[in-house]
N, C-alpha and C. Protein backbone atom coordinates (compact mmCIF):
# COMPACT_ATOMS: atom_id res chain seq x y z
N UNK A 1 34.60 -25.68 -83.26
CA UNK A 1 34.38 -26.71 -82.27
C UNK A 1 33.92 -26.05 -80.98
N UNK A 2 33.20 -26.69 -79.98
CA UNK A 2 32.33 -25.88 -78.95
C UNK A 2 33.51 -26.10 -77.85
N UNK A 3 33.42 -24.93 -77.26
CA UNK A 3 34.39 -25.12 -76.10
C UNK A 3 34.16 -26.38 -75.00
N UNK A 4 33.10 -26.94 -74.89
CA UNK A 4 32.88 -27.96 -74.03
C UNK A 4 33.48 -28.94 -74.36
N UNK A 5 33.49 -29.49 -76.23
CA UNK A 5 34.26 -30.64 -76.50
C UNK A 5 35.77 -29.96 -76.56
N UNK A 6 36.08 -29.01 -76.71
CA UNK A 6 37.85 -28.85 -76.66
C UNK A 6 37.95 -29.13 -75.14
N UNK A 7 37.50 -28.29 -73.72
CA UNK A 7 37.80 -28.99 -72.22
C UNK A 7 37.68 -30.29 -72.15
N UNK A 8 36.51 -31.51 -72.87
CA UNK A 8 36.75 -32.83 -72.49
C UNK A 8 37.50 -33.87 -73.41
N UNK A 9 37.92 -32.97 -74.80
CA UNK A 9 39.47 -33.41 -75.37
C UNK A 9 40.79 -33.00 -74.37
N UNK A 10 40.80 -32.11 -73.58
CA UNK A 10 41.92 -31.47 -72.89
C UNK A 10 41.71 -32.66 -71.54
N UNK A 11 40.83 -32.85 -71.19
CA UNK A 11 40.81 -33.42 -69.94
C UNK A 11 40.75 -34.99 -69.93
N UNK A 12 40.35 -36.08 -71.53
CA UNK A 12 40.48 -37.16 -71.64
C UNK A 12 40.86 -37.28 -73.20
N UNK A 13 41.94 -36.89 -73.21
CA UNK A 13 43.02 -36.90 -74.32
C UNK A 13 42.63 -38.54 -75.35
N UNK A 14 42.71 -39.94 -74.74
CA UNK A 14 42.91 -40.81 -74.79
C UNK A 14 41.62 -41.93 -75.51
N UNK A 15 40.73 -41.21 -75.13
CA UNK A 15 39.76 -41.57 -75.62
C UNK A 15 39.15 -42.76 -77.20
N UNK A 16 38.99 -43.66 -76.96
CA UNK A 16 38.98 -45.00 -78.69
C UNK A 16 38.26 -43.89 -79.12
N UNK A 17 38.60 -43.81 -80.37
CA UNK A 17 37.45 -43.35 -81.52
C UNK A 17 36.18 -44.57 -82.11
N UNK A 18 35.28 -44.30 -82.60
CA UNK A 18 34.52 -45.01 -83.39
C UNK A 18 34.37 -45.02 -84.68
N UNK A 19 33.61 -46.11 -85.39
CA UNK A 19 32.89 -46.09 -86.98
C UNK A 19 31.82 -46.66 -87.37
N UNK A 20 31.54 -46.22 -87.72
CA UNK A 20 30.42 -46.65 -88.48
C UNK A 20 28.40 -46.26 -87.78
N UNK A 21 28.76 -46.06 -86.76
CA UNK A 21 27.30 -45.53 -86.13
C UNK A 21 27.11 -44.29 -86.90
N UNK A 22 27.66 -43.58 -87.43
CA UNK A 22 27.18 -41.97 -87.79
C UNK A 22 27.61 -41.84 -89.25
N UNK A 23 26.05 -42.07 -90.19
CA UNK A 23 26.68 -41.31 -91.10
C UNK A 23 25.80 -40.34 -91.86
N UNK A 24 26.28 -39.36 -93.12
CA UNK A 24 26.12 -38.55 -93.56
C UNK A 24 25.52 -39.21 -94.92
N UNK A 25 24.09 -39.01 -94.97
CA UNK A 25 23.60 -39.81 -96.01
C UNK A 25 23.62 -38.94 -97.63
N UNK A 26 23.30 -38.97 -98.58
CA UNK A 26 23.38 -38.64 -99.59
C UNK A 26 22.27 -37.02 -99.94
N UNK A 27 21.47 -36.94 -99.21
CA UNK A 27 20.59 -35.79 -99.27
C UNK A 27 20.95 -35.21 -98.04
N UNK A 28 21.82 -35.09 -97.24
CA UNK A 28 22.33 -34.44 -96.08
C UNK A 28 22.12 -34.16 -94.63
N UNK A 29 21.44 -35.93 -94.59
CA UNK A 29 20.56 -36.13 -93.55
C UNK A 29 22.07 -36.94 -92.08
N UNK A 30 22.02 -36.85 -91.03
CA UNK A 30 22.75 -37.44 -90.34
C UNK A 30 21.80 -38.51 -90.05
N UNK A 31 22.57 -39.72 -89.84
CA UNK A 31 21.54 -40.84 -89.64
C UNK A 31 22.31 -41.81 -88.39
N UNK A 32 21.76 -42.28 -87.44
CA UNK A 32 22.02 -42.86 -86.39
C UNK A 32 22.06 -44.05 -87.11
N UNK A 33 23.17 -45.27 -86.59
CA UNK A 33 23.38 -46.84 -87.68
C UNK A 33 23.43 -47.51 -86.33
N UNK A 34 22.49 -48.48 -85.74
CA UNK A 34 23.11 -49.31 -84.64
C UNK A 34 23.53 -50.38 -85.37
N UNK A 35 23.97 -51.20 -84.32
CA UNK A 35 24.30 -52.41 -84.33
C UNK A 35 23.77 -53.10 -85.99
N UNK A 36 22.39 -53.54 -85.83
CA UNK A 36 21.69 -53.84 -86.82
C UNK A 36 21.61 -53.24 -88.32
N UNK A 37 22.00 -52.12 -88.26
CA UNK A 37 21.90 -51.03 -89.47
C UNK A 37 23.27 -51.27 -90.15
N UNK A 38 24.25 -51.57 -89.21
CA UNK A 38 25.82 -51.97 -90.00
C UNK A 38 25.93 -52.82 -90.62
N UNK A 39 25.02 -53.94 -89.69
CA UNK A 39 25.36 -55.53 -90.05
C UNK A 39 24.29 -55.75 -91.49
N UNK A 40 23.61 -55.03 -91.74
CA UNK A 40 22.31 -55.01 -93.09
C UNK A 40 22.86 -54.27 -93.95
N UNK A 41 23.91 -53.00 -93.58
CA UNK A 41 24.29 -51.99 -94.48
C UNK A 41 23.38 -51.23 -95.04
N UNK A 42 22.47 -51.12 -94.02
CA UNK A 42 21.46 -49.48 -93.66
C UNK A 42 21.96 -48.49 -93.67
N UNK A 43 21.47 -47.76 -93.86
CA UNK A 43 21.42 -46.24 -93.68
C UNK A 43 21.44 -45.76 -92.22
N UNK A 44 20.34 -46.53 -91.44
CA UNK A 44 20.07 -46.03 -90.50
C UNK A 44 18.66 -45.23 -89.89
N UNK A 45 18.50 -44.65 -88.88
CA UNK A 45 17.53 -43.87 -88.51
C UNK A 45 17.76 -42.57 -88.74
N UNK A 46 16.98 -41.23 -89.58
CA UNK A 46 17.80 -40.32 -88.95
C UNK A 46 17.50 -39.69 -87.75
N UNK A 47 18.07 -38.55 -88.16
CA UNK A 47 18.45 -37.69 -86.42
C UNK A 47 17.38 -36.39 -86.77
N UNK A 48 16.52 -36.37 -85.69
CA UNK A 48 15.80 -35.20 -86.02
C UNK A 48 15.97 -34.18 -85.21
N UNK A 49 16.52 -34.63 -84.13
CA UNK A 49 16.65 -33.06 -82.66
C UNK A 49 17.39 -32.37 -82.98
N UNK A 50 16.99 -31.23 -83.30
CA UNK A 50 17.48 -29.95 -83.45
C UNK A 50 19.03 -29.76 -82.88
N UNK A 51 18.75 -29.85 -81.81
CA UNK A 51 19.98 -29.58 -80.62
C UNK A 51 21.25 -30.59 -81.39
N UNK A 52 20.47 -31.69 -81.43
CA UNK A 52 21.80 -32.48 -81.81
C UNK A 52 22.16 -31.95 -82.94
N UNK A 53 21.07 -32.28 -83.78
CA UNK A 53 22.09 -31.70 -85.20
C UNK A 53 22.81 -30.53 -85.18
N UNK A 54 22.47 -29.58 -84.53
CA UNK A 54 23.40 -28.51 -84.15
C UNK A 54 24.76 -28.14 -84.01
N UNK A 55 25.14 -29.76 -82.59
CA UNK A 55 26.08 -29.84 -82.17
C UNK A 55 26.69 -31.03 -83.18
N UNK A 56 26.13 -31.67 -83.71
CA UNK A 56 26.89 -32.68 -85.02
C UNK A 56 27.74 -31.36 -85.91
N UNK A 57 26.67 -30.65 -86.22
CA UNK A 57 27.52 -29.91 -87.38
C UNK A 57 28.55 -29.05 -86.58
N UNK A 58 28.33 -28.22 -85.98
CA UNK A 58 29.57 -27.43 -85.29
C UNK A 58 30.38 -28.07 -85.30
N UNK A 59 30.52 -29.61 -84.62
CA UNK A 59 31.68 -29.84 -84.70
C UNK A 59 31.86 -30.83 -85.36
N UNK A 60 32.09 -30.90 -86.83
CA UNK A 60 32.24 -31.72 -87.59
C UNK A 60 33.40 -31.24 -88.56
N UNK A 61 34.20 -32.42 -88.57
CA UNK A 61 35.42 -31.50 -89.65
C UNK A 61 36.66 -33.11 -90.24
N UNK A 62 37.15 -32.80 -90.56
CA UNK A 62 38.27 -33.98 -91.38
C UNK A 62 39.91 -33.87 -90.33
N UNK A 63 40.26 -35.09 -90.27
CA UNK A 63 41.47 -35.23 -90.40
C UNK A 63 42.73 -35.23 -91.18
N UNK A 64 43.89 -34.89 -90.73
CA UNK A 64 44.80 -34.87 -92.10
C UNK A 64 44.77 -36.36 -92.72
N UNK A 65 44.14 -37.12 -92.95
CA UNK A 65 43.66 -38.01 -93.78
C UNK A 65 42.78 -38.39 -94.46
N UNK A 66 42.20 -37.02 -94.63
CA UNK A 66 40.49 -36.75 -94.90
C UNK A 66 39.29 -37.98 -94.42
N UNK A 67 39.56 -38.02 -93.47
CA UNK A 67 38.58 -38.90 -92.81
C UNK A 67 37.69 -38.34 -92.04
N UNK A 68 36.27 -38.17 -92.28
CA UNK A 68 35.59 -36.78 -91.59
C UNK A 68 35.10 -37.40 -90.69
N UNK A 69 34.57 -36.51 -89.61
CA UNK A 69 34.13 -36.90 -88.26
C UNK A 69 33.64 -36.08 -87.16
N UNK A 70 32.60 -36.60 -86.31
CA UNK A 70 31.84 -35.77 -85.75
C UNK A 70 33.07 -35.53 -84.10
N UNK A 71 33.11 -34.49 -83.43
CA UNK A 71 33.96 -34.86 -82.30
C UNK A 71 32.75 -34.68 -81.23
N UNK A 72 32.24 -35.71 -80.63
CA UNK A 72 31.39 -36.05 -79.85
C UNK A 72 32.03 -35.96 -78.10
N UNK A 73 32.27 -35.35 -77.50
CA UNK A 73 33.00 -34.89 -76.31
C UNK A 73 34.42 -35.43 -76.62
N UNK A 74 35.21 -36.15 -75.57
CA UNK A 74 36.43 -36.55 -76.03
C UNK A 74 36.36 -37.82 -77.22
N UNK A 75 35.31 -38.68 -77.67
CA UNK A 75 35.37 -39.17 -78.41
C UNK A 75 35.10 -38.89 -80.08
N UNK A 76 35.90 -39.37 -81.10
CA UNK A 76 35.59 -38.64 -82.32
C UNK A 76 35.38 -39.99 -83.13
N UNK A 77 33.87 -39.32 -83.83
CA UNK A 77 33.14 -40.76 -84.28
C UNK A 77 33.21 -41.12 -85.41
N UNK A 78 33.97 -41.23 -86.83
CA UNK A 78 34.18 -40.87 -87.93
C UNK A 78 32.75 -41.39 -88.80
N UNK A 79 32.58 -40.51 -89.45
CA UNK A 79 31.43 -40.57 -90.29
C UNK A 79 31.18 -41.47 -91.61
N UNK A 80 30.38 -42.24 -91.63
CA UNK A 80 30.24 -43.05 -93.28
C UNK A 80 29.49 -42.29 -94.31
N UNK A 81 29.70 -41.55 -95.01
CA UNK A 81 29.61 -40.76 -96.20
C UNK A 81 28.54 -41.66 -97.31
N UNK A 82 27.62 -41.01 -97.47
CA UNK A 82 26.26 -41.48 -98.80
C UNK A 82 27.03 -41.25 -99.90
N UNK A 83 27.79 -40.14 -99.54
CA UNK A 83 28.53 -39.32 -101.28
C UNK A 83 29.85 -38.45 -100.53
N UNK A 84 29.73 -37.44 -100.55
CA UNK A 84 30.52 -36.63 -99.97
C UNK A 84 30.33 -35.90 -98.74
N UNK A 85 31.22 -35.47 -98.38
CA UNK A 85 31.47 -34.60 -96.94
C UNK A 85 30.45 -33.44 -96.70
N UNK A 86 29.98 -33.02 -97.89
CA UNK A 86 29.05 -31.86 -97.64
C UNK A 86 27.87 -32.13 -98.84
N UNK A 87 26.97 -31.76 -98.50
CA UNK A 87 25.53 -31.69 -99.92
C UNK A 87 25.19 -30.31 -99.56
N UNK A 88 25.01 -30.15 -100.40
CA UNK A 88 24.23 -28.61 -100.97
C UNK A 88 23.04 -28.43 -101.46
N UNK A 89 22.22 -27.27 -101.05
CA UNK A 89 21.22 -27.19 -101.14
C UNK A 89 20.70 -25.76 -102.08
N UNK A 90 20.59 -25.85 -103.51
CA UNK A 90 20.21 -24.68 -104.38
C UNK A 90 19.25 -23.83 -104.03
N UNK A 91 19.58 -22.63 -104.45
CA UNK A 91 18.23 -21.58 -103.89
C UNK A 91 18.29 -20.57 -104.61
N UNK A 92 17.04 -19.70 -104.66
CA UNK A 92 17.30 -18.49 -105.35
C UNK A 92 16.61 -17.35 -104.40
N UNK A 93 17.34 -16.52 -104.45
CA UNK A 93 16.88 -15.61 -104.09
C UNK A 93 16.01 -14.46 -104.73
N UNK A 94 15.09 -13.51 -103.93
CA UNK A 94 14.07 -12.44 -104.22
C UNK A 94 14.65 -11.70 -105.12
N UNK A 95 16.05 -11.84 -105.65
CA UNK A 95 16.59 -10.76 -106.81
C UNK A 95 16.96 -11.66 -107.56
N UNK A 96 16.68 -12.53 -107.34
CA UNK A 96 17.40 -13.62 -108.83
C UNK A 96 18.62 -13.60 -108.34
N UNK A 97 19.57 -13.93 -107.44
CA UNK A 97 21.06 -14.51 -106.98
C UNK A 97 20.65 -16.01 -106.78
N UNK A 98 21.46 -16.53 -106.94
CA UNK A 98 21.54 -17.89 -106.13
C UNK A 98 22.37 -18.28 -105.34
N UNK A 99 22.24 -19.06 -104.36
CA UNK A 99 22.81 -19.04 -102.94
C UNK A 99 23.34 -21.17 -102.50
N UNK A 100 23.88 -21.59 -102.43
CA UNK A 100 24.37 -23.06 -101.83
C UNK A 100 24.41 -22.89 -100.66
N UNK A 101 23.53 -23.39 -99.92
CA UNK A 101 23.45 -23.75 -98.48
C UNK A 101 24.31 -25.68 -98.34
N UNK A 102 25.04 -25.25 -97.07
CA UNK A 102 25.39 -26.84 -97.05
C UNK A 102 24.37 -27.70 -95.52
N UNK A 103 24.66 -28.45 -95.61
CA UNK A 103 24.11 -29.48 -94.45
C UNK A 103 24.26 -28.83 -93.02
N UNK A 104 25.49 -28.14 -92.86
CA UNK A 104 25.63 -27.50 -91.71
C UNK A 104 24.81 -26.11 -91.52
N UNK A 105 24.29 -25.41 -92.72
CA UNK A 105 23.72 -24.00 -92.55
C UNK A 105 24.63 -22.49 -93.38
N UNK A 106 25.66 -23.50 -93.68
CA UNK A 106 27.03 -22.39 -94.20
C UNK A 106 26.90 -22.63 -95.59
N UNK A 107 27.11 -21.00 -96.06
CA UNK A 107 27.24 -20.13 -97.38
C UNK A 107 28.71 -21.55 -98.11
N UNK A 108 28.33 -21.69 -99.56
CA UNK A 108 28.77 -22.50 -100.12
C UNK A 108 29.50 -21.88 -101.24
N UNK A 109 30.54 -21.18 -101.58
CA UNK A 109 30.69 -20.51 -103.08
C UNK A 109 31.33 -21.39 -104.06
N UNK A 110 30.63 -21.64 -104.83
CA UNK A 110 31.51 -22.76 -106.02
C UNK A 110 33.07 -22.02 -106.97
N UNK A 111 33.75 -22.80 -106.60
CA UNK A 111 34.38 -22.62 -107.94
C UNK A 111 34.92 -23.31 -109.18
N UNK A 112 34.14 -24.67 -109.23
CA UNK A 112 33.92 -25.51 -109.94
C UNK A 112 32.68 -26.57 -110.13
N UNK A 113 32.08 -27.09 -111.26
CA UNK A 113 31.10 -27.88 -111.12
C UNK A 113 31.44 -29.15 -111.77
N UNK A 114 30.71 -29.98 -111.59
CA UNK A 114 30.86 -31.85 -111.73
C UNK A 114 29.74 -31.79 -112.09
N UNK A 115 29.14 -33.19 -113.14
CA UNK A 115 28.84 -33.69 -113.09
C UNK A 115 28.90 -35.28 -113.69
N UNK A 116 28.25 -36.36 -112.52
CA UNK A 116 28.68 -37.83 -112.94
C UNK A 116 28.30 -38.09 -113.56
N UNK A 117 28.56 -40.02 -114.00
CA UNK A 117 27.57 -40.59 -114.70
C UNK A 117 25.92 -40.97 -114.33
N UNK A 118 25.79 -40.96 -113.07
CA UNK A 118 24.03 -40.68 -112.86
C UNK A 118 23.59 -39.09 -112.65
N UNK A 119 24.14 -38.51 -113.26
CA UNK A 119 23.65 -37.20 -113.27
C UNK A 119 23.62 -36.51 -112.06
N UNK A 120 24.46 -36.49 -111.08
CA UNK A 120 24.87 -36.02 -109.71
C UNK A 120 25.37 -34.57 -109.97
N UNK A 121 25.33 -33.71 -109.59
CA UNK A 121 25.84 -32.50 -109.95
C UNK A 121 27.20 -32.54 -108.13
N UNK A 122 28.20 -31.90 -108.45
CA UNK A 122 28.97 -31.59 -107.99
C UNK A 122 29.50 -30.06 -107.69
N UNK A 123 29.68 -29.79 -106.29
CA UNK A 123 30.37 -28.12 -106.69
C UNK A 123 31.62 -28.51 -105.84
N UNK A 124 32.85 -27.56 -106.00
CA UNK A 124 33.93 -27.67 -105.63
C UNK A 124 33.73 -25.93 -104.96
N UNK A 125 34.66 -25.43 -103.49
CA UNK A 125 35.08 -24.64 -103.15
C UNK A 125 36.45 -24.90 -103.14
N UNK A 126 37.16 -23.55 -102.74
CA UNK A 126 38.42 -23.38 -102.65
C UNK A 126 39.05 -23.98 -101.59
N UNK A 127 40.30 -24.81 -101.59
CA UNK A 127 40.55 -25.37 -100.29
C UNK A 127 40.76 -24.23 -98.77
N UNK A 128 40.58 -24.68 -97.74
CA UNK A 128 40.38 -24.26 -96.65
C UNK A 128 39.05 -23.37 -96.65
N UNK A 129 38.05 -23.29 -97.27
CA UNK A 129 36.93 -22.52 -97.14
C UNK A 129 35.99 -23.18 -96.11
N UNK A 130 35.87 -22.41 -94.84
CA UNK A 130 35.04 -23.16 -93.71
C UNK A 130 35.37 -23.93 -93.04
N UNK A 131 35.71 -24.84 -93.42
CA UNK A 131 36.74 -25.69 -92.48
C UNK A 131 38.22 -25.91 -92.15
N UNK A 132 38.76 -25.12 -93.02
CA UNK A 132 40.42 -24.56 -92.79
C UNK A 132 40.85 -26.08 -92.94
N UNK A 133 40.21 -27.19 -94.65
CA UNK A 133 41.09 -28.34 -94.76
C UNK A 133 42.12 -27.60 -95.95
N UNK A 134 43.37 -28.65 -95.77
CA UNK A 134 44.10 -28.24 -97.13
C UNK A 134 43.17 -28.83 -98.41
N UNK A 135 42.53 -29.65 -98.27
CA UNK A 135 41.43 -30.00 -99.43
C UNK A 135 40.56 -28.85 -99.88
N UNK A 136 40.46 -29.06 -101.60
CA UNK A 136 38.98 -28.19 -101.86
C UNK A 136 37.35 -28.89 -100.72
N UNK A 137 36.43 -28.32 -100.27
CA UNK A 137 35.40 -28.68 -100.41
C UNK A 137 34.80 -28.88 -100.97
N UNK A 138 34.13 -30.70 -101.75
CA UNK A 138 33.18 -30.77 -102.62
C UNK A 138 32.08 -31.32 -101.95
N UNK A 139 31.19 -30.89 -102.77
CA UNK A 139 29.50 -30.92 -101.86
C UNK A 139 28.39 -31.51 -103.75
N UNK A 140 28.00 -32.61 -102.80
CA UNK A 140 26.88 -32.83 -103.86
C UNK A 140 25.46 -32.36 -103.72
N UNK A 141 25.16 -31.89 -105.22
CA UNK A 141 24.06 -30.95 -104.53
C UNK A 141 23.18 -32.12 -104.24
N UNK A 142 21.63 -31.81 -103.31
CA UNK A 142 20.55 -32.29 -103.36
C UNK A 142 19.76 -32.65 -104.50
N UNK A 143 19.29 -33.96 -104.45
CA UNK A 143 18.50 -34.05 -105.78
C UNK A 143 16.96 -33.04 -106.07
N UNK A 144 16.67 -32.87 -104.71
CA UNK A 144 15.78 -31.89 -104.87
C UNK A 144 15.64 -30.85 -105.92
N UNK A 145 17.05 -30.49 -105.99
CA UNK A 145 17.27 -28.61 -106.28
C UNK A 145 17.74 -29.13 -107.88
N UNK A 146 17.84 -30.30 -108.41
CA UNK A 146 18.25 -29.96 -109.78
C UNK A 146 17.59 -29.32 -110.88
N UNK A 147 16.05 -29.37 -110.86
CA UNK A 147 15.45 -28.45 -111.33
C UNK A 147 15.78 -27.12 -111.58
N UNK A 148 16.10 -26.92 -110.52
CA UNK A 148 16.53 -24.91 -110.22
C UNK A 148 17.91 -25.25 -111.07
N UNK A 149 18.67 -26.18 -110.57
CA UNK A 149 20.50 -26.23 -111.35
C UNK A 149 20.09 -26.15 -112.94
N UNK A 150 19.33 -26.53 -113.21
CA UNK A 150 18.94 -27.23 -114.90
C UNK A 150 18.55 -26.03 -115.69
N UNK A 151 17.53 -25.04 -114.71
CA UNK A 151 17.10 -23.78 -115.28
C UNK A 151 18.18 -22.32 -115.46
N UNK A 152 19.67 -22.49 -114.80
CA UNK A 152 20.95 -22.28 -114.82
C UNK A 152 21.79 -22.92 -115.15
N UNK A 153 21.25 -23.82 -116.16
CA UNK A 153 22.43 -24.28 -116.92
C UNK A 153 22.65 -24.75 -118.21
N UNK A 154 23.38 -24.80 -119.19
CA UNK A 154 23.07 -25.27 -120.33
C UNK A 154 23.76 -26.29 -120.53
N UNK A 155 23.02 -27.15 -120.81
CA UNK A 155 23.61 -28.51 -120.63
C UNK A 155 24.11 -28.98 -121.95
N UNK A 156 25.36 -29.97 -122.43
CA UNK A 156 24.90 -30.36 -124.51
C UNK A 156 24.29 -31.70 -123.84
N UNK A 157 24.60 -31.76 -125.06
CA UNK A 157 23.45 -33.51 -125.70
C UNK A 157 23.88 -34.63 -124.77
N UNK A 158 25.14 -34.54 -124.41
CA UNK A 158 25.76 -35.90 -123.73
C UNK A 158 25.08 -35.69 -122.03
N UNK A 159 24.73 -34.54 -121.76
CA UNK A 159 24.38 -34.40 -120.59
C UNK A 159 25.26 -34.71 -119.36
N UNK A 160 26.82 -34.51 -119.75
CA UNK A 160 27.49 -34.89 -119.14
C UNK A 160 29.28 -33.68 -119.07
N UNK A 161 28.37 -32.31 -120.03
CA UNK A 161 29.06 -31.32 -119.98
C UNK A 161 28.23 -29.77 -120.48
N UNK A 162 28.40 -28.79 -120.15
CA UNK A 162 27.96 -27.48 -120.53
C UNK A 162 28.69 -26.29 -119.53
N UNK A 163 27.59 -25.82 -118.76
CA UNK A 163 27.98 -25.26 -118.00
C UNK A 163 27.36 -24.28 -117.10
N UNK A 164 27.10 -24.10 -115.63
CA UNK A 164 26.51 -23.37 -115.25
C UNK A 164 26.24 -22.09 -114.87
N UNK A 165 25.43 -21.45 -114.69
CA UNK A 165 25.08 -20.14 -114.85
C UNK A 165 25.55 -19.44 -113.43
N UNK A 166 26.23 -19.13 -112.71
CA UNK A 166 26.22 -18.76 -111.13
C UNK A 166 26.42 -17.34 -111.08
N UNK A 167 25.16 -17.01 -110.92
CA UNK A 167 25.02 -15.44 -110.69
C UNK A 167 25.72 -14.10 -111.62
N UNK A 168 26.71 -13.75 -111.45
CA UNK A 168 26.88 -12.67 -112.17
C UNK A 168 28.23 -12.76 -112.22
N UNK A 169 28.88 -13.65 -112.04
CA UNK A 169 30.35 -14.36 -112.31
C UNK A 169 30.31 -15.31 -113.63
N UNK A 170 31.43 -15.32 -114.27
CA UNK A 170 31.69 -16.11 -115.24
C UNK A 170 30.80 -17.63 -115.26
N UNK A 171 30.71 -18.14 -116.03
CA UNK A 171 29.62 -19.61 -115.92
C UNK A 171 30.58 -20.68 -115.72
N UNK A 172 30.41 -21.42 -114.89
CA UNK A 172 31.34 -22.73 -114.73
C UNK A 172 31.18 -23.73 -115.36
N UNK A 173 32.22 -24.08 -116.19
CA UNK A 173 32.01 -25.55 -116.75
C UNK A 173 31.56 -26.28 -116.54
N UNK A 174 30.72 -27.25 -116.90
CA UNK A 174 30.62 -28.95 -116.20
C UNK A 174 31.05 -29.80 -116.48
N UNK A 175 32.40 -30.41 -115.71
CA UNK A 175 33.02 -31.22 -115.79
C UNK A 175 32.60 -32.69 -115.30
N UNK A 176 33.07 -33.35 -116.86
CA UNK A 176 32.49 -35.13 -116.35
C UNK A 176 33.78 -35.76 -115.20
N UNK A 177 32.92 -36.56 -114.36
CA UNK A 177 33.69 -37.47 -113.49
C UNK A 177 32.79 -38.21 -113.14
N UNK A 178 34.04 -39.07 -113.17
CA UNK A 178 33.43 -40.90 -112.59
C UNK A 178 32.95 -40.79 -110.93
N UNK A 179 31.56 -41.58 -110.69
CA UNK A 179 31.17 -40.99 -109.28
C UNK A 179 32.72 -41.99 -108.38
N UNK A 180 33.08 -43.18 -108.93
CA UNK A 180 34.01 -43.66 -108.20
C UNK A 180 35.33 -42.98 -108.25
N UNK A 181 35.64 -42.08 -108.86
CA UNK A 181 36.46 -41.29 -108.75
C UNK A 181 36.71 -39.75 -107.92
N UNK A 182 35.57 -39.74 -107.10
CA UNK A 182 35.36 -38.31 -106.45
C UNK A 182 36.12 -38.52 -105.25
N UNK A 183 36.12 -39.50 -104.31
CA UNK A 183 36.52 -39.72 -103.19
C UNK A 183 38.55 -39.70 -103.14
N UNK A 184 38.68 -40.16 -104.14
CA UNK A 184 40.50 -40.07 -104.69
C UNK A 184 40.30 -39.06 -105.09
N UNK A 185 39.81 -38.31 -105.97
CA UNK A 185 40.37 -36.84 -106.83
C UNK A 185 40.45 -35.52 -105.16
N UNK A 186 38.82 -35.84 -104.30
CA UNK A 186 39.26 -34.33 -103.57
C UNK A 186 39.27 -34.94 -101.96
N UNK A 187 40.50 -36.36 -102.06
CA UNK A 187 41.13 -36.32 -100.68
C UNK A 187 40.33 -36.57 -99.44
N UNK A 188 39.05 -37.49 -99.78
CA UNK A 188 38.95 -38.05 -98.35
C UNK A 188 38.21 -39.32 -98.77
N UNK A 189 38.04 -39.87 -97.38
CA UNK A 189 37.64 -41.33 -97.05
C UNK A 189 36.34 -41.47 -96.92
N UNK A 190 35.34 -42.23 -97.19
CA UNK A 190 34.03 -42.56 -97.70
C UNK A 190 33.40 -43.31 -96.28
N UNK A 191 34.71 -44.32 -96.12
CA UNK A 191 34.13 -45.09 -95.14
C UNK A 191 35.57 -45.34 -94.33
N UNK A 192 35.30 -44.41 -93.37
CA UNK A 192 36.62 -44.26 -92.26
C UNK A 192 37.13 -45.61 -91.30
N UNK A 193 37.83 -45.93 -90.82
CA UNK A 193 37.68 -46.93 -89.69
C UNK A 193 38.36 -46.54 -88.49
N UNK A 194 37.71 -47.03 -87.39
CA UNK A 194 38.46 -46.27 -86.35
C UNK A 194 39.46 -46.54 -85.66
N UNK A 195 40.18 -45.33 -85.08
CA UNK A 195 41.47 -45.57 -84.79
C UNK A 195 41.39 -45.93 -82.78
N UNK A 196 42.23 -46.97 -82.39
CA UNK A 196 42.19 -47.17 -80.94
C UNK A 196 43.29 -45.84 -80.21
């Protein structure tokens, strides 16, 4: 968190929280929701300034109620979730490693994989990795990158188990789950509401 928003949490403690203006869309875009975008159940506009997104991600993190949220000076804006708290972004590297970038810019290490019934791929980290939650971090990858996931992985027939290839570590299973079941299994809230 940037020292500027911890001094104007220290200095206006009291501050309403918000919901629903900010959320985290499904390919890992932050998207501005006014007024109009709630009441339609838009997506929104997204956010393209650098700067901001910057300061979105730095300080973005969960409550002990897994309710994630951006802390926007003393106010903290809780986020409406496309999918999950983090998306990931596949890559390979000039030696053949592969690498998970998340939405924020941070190294991703799996130690488990998902996938749903629309063919969503899922990775799980170890809890407290990066954000020091007692939750694992799960991150859905980008639909972009399944290509690259597909060419690391062997999938069976049901397409709904095998297992993936991750670098030079053991291959991770792929485990089936219900997409309505992700938000209960790793402990947070989809669509937060805010607290006065």
């Amino acid at each position: 968190m940037d020292d500027i928003v911890k001094q104007a949490l220290a200095k206006w403690p009291n501050v309403p929280s918000c919901a629903g203006w900010l959320m985290l869309d499904r390919r890992g875009n932050w998207r501005m929701r006014d007024e109009a975008a709630q009441a339609s159940g838009s997506p929104g506009t997204p956010i393209r300034h650098e700067a901001l997104l910057g300061f979105i991600n730095r300080n973005y993190g969960a409550d002990e109620h897994g309710q994630w949220f951006f802390q926007n000076g003393p106010q903290r804006v809780y986020v409406e979730l496309g999918y999950t708290p983090w998306v990931v972004r596949l890559s390979a590297n000039a030696d053949g490693t592969l690498a998970l970038q998340d939405q924020a810019g941070g190294s991703f290490e799996p130690t488990a994989a998902f996938v749903d019934e629309e063919g969503g791929i899922l990775f799980i980290s170890s809890a407290g990795d990066a954000d020091n939650s007692a939750h694992p971090r799960v991150a859905v990858l980008h639909d972009h990158d399944l290509e690259l996931f597909s060419d690391h992985a062997t999938l069976a027939d049901d397409s709904m188990s095998g297992e993936f290839h991750w670098n030079d570590q053991v291959a991770l299973p792929l485990q089936a789950i219900r997409r309505g079941e992700v938000a209960t299994r790793f402990g947070f809230e989809p669509s937060p509401a805010a607290k006065v």
